[in-house]
N, C-alpha and C. Protein backbone atom coordinates (compact mmCIF):
# COMPACT_ATOMS: atom_id res chain seq x y z
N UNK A 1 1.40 21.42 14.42
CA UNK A 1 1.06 20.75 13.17
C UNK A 1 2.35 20.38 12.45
N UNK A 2 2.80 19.12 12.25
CA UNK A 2 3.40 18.55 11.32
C UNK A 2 3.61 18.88 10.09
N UNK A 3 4.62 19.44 9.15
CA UNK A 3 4.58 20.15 8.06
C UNK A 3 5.38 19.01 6.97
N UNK A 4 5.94 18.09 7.43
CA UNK A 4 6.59 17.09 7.23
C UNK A 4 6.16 16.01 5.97
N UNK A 5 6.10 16.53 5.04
CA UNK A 5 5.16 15.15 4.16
C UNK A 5 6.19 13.90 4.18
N UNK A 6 5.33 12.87 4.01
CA UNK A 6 5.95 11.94 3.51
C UNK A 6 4.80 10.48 2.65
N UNK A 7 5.66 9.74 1.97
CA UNK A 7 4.32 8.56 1.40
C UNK A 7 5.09 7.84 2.36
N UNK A 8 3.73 6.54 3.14
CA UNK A 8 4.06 5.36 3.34
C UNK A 8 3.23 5.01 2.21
N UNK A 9 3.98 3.82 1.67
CA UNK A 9 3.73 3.06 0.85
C UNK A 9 3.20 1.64 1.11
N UNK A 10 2.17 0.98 1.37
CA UNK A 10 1.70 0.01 1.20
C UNK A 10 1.69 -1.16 0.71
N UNK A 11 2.35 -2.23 0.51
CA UNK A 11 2.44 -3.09 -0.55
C UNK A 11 2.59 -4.28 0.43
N UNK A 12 1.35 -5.28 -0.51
CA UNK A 12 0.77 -6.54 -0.05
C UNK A 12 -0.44 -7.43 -1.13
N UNK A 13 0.03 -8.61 -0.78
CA UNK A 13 -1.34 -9.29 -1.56
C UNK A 13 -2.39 -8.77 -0.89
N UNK A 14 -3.53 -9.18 -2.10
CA UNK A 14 -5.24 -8.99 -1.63
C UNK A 14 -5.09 -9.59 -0.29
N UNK A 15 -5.75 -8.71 0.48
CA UNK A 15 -6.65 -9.77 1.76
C UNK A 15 -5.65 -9.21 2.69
N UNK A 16 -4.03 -8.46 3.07
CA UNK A 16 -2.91 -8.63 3.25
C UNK A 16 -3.05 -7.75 4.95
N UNK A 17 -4.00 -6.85 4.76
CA UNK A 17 -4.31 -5.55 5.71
C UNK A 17 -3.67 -4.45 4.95
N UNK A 18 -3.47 -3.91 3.96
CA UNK A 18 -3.12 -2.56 3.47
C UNK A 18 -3.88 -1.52 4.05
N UNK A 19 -5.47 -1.72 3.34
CA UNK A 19 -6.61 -0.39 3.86
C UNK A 19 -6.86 -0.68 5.12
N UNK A 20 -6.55 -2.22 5.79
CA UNK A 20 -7.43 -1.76 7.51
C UNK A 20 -5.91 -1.33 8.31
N UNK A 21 -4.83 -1.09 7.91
CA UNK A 21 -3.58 -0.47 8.74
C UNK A 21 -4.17 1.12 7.79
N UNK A 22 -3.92 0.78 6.69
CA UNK A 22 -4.18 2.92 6.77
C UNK A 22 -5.36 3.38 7.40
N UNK A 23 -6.36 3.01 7.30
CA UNK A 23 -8.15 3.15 8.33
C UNK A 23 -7.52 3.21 9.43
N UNK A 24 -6.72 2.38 10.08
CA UNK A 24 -5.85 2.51 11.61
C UNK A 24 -5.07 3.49 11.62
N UNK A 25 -4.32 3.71 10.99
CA UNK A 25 -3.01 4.51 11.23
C UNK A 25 -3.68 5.98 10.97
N UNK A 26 -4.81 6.20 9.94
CA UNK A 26 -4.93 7.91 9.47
C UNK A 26 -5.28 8.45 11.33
N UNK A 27 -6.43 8.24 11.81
CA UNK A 27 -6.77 9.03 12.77
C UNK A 27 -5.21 9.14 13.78
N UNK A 28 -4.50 7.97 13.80
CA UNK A 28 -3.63 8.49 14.96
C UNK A 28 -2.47 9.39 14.45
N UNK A 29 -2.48 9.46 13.54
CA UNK A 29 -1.77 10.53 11.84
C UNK A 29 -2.04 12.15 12.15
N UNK A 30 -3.52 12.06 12.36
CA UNK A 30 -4.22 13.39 12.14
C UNK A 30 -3.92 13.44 13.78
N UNK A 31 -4.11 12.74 14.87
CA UNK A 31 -3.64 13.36 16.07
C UNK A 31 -2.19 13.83 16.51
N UNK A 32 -1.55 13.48 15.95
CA UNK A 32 -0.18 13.71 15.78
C UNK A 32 0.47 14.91 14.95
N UNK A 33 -0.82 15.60 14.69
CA UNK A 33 -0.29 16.81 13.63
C UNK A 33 -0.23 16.61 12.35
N UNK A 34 -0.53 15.64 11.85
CA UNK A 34 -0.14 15.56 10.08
C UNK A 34 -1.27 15.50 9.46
N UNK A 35 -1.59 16.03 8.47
CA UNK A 35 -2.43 16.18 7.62
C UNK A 35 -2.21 14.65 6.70
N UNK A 36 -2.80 13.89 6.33
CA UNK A 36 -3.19 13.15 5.31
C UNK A 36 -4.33 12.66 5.06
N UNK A 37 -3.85 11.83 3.64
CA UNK A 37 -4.65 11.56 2.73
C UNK A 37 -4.36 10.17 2.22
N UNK A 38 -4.97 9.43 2.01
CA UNK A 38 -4.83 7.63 1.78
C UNK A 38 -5.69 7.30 0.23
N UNK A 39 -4.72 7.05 -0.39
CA UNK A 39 -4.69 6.77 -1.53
C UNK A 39 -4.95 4.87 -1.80
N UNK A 40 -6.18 4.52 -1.80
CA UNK A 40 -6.77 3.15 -1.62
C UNK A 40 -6.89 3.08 -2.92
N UNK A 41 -6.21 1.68 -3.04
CA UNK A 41 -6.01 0.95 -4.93
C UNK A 41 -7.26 0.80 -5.64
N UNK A 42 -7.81 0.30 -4.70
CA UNK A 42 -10.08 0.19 -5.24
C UNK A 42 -9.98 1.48 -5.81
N UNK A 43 -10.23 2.31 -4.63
CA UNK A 43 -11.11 4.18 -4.79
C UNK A 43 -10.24 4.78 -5.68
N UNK A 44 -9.12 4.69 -6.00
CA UNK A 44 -7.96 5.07 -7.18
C UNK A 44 -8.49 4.45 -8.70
N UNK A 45 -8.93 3.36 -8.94
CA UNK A 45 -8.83 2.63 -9.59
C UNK A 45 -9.99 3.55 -10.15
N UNK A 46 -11.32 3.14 -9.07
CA UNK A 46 -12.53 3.77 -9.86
C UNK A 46 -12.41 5.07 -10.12
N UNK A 47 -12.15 5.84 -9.53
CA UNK A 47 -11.82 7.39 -9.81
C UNK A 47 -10.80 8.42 -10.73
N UNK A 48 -9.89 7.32 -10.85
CA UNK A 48 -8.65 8.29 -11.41
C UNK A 48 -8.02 7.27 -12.31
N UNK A 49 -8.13 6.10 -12.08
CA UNK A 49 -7.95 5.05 -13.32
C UNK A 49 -8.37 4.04 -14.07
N UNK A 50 -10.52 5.10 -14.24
CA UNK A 50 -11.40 4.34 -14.51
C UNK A 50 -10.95 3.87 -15.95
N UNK A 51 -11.39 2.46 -16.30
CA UNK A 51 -11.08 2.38 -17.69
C UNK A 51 -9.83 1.11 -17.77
N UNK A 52 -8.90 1.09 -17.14
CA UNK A 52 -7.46 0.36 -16.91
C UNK A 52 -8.03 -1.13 -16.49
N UNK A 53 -7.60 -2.16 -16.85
CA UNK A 53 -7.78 -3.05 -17.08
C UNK A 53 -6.71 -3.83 -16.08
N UNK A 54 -6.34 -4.98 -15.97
CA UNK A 54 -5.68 -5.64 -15.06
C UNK A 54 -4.17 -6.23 -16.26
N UNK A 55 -4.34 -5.90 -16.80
CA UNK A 55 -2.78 -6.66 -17.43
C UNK A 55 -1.48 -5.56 -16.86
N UNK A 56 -0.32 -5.96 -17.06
CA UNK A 56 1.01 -5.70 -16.36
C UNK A 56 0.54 -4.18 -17.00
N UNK A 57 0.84 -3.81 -17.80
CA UNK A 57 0.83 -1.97 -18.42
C UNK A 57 -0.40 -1.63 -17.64
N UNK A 58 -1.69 -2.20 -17.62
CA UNK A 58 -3.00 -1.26 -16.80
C UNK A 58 -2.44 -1.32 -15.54
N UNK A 59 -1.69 -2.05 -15.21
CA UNK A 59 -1.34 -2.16 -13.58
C UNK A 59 -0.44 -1.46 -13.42
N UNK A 60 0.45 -1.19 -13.77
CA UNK A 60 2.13 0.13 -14.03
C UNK A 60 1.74 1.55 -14.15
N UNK A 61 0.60 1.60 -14.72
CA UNK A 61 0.01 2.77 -15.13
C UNK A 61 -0.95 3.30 -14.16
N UNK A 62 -1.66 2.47 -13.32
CA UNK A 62 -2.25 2.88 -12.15
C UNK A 62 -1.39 3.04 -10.72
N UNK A 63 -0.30 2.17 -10.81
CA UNK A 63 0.42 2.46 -9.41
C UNK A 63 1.42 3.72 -10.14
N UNK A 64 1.83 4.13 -10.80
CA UNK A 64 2.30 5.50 -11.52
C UNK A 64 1.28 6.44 -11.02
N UNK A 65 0.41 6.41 -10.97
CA UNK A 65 -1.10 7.55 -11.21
C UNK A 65 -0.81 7.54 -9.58
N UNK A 66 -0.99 6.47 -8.85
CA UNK A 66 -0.92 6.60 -7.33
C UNK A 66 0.20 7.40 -6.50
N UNK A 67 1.36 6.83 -7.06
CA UNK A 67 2.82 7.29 -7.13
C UNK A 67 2.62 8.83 -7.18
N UNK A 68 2.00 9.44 -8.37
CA UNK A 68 2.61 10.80 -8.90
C UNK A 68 1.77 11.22 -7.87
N UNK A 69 -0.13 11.04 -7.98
CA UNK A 69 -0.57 12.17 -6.42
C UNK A 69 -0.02 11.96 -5.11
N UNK A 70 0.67 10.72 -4.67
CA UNK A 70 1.33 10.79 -2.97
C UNK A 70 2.58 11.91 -3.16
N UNK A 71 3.51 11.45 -4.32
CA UNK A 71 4.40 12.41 -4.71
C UNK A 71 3.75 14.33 -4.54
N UNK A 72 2.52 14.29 -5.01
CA UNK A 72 2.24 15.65 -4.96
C UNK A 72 2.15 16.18 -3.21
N UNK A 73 1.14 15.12 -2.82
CA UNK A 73 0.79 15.89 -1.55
C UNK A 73 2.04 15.96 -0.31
N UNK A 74 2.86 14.54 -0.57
CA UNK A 74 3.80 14.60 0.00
C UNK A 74 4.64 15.76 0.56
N UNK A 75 4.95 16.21 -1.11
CA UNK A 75 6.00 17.41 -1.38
C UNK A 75 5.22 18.71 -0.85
N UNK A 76 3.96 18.68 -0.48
CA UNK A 76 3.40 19.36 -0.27
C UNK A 76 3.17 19.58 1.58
N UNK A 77 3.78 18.86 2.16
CA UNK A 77 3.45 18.94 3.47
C UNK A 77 2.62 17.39 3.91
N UNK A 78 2.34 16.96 3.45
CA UNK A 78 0.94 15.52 3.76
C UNK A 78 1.40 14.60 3.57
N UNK A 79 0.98 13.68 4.73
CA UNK A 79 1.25 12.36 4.97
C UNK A 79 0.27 11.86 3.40
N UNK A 80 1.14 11.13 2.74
CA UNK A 80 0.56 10.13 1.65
C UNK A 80 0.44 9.17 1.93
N UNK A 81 -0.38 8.35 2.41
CA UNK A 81 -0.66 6.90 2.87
C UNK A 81 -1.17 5.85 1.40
N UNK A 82 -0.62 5.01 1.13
CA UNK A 82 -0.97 4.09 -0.41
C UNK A 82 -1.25 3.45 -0.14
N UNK A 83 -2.47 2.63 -0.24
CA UNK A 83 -3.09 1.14 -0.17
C UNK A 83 -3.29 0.62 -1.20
N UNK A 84 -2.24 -0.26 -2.24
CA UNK A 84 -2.12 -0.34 -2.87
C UNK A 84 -1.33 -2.25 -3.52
N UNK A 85 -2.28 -3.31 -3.80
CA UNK A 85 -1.11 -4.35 -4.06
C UNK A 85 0.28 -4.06 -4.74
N UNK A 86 0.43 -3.04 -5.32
CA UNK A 86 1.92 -2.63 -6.06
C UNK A 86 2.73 -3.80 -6.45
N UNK A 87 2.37 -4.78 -7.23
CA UNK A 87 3.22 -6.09 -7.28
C UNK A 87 4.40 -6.10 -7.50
N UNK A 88 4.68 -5.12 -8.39
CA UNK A 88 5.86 -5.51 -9.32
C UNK A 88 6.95 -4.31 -9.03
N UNK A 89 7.90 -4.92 -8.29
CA UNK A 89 9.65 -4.27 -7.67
C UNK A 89 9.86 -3.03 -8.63
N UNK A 90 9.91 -3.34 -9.78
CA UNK A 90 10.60 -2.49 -10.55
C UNK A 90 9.76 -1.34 -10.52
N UNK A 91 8.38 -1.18 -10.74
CA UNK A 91 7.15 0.33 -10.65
C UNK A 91 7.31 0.66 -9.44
N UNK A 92 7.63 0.23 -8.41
CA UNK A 92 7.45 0.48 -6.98
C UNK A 92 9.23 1.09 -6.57
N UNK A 93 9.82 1.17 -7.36
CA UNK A 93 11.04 1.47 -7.08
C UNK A 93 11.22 2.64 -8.08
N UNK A 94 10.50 3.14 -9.18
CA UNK A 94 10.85 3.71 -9.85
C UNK A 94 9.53 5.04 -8.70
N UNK A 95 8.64 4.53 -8.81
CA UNK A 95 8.00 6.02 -7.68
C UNK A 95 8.80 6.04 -6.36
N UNK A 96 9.57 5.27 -6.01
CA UNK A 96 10.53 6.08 -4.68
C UNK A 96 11.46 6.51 -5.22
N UNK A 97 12.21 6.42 -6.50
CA UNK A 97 13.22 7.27 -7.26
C UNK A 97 12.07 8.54 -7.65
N UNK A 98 11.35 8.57 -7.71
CA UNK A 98 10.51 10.02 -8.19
C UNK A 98 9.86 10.96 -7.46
N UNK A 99 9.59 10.34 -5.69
CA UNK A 99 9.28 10.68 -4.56
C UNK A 99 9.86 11.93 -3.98
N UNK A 100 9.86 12.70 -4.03
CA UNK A 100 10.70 13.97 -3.51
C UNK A 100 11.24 14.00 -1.82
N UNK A 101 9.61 14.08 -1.36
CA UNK A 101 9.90 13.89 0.12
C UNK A 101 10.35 11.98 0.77
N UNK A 102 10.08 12.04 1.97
CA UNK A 102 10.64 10.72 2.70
C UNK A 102 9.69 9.61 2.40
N UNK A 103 10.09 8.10 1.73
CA UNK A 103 9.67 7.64 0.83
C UNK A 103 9.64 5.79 2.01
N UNK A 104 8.18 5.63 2.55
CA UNK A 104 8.35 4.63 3.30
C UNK A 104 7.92 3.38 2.85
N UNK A 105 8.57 2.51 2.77
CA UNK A 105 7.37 1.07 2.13
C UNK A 105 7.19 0.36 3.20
N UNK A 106 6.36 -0.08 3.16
CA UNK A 106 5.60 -0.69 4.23
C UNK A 106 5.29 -2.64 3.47
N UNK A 107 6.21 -3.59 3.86
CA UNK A 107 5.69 -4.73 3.09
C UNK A 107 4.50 -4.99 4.20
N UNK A 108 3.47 -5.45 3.64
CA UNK A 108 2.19 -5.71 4.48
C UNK A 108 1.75 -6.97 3.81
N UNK A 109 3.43 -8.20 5.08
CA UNK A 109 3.20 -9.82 4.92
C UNK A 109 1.69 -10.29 5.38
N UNK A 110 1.66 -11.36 4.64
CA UNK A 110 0.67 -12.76 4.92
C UNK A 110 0.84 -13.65 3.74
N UNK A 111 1.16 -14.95 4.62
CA UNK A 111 0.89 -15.75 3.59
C UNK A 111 0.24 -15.92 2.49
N UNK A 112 0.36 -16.82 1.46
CA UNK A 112 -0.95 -16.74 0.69
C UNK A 112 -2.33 -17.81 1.26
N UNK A 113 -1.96 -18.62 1.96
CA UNK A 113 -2.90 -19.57 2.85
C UNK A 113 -3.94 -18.85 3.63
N UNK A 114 -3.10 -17.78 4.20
CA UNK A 114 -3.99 -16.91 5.55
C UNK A 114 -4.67 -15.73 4.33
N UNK A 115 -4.46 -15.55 3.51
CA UNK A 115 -5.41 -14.01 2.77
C UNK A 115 -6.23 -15.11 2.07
N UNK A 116 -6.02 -16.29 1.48
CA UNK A 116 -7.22 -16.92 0.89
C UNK A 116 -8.19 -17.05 1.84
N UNK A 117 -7.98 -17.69 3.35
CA UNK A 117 -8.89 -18.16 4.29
C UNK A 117 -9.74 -16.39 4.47
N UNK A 118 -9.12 -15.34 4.24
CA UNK A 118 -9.38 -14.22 4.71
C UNK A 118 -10.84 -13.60 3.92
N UNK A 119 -10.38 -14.04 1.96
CA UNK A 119 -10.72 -13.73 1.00
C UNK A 119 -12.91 -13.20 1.45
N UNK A 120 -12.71 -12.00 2.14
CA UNK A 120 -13.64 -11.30 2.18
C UNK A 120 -14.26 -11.03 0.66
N UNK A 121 -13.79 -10.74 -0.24
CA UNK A 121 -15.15 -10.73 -1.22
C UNK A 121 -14.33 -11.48 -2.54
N UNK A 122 -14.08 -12.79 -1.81
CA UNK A 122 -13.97 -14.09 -3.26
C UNK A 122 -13.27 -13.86 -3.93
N UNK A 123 -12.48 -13.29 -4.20
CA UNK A 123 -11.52 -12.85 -5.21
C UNK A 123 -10.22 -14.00 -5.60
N UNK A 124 -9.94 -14.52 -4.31
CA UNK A 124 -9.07 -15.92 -4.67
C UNK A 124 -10.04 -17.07 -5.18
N UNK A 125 -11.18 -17.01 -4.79
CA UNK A 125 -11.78 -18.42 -5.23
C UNK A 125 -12.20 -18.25 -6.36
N UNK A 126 -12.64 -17.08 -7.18
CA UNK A 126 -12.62 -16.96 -8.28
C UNK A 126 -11.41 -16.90 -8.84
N UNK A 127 -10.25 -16.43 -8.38
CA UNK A 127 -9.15 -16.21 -9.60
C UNK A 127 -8.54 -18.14 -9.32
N UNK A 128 -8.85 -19.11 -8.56
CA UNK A 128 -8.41 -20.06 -8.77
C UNK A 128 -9.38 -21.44 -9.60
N UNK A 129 -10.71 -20.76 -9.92
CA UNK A 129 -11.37 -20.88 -10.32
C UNK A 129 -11.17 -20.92 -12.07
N UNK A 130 -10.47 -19.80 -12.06
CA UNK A 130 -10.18 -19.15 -13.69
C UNK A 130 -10.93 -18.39 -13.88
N UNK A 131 -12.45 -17.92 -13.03
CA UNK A 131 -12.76 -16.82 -13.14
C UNK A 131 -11.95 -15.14 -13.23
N UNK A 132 -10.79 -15.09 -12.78
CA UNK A 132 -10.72 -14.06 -12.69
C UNK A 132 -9.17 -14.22 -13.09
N UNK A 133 -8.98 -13.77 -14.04
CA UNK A 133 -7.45 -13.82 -15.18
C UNK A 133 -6.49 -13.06 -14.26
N UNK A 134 -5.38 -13.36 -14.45
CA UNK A 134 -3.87 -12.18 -13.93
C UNK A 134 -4.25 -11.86 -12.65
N UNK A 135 -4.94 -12.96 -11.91
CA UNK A 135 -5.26 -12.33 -10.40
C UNK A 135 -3.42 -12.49 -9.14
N UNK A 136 -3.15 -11.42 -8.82
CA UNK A 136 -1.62 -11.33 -8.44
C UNK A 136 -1.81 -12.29 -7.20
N UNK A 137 -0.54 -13.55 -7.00
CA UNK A 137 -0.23 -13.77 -5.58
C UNK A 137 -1.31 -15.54 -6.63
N UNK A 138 -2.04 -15.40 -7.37
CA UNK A 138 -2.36 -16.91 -8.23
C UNK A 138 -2.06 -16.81 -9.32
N UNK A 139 -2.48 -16.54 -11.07
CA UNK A 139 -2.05 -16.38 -11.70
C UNK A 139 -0.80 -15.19 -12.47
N UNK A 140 -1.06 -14.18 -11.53
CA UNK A 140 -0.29 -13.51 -11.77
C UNK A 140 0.95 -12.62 -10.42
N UNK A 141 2.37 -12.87 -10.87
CA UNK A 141 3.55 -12.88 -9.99
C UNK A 141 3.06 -11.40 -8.63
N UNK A 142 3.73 -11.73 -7.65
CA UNK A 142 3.81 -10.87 -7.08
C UNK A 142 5.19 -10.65 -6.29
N UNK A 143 5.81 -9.11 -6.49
CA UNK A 143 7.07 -9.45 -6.29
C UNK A 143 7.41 -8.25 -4.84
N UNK A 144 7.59 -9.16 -3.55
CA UNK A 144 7.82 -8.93 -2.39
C UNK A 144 9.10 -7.71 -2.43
N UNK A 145 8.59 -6.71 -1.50
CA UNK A 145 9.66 -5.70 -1.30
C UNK A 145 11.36 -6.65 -0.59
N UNK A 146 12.24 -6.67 -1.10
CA UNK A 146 13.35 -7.36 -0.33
C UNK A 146 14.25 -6.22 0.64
N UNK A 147 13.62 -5.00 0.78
CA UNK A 147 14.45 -4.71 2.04
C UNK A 147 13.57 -3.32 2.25
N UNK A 148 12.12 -3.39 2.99
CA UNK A 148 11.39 -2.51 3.32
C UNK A 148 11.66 -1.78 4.44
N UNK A 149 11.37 -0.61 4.31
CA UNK A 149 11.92 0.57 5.83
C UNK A 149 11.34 -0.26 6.57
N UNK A 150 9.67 -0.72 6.39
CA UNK A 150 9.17 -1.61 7.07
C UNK A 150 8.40 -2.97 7.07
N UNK A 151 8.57 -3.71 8.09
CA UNK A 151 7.76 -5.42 7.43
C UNK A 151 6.95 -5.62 9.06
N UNK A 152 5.63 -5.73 8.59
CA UNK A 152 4.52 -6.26 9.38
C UNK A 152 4.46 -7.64 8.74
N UNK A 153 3.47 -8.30 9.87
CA UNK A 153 3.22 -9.77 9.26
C UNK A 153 1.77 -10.00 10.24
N UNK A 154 1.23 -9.74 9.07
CA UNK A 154 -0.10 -9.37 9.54
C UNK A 154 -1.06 -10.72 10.24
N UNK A 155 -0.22 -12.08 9.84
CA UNK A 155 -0.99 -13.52 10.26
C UNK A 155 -0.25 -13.26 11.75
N UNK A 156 0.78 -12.96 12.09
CA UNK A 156 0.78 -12.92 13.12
C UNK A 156 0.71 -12.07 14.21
N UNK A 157 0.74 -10.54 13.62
CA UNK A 157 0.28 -9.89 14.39
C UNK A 157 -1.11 -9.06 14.55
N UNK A 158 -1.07 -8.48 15.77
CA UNK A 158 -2.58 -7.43 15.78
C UNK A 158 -2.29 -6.22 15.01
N UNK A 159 -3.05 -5.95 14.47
CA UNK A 159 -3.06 -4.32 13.55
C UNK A 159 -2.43 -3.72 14.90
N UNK A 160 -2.68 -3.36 16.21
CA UNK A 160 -1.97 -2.43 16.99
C UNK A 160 -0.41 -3.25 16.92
N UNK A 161 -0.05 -4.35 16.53
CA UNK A 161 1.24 -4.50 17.10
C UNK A 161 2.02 -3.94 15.46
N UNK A 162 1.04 -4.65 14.43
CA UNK A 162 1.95 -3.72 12.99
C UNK A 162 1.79 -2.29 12.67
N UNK A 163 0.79 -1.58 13.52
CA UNK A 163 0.24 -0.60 13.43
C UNK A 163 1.81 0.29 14.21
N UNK A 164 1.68 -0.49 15.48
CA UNK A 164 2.96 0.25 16.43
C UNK A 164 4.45 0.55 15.61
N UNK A 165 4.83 -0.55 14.97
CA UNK A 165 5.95 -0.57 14.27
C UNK A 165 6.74 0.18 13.27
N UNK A 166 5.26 0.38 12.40
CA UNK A 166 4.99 1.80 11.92
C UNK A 166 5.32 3.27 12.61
N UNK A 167 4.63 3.36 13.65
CA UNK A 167 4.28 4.47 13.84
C UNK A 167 6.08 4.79 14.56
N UNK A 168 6.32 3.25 15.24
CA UNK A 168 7.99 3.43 15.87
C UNK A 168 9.03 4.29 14.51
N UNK A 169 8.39 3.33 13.42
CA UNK A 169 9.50 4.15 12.27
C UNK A 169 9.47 5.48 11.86
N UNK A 170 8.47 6.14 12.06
CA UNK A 170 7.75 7.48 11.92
C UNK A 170 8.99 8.04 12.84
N UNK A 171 8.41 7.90 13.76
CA UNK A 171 9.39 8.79 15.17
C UNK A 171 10.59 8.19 14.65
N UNK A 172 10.97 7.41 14.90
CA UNK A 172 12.72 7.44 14.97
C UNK A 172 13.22 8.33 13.44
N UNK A 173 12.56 8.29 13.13
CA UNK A 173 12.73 9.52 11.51
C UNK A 173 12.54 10.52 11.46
N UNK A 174 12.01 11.05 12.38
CA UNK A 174 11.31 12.23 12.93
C UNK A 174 10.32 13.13 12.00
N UNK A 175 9.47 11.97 11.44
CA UNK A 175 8.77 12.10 10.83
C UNK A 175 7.15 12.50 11.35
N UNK A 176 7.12 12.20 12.45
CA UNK A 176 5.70 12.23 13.49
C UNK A 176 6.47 12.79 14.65
């Protein structure tokens, strides 16, 4: 058993593959000895930052909330897995300055062309619509990791080939 915590960190527009690489990656996680736990921006949102609203502070304040429990379990032995859009450089840099254990970001590319065509439950066609205010990656900025432990590119690859890349960075860290 793996005693090793660490967060991968997640960060991508809607539609990007965040939750279907952590859904991929936990079971081969847990075969590998590590205990985790996947911290999904939805199931976070409703649970632990019911109430928070979508403007820049409700959004800082929920990837903080995400930040501090990976930070816990981390330090604790457990893979922290974040599925999380995390837009904005500066919140996403201030929880790997606060991260205790080994602190991975994961940019999880796609165009914005390929996550609209993707847009499983409408969320671009409403936010281009004007239905849906401060929607990140249309009305509101989204600001790309510029030098991630790791970069998938999810239009062009298979979840096993960004999935692999991952798991390559794990081992060579000797993290898995």
């Amino acid at each position: 058993m793996s005693n090793k915590g660490f967060t991968l960190w997640f960060t991508g527009l809607s539609g990007s593959g965040k939750s279907t690489l952590a859904e991929y990656l936990t079971p081969i996680l847990k075969e590998r000895g590590c205990k985790v736990e996947v911290l999904d921006g939805d199931e976070v949102r409703e649970n632990l930052s019911k109430g928070l609203g979508f403007s820049k502070e409700d959004r800082d304040t929920n990837i903080r909330r995400i930040g501090y429990v990976a930070n816990l379990l981390s330090r604790n032995g457990c893979a922290a897995v974040t599925a999380a859009i995390s837009p904005y450089a500066a919140v996403r840099n201030e929880i790997r300055d606060l991260t205790t254990a080994a602190f991975i970001e994961v940019y999880v590319y796609a165009p914005l062309e390929c996550v609209e065509e993707r847009d499983t439950k409408g969320l671009y066609k409403k936010a281009r619509s004007g239905e849906i205010k401060n929607f990140t990656g249309i009305s509101d900025p989204y600001e790309g990791p510029e030098d991630p432990e790791v970069r998938v590119d999810t239009s062009k690859e298979t979840i096993e080939e960004s999935g692999q890349k991952i798991l390559d960075y794990l081992s060579e860290k000797e993290l898995i």
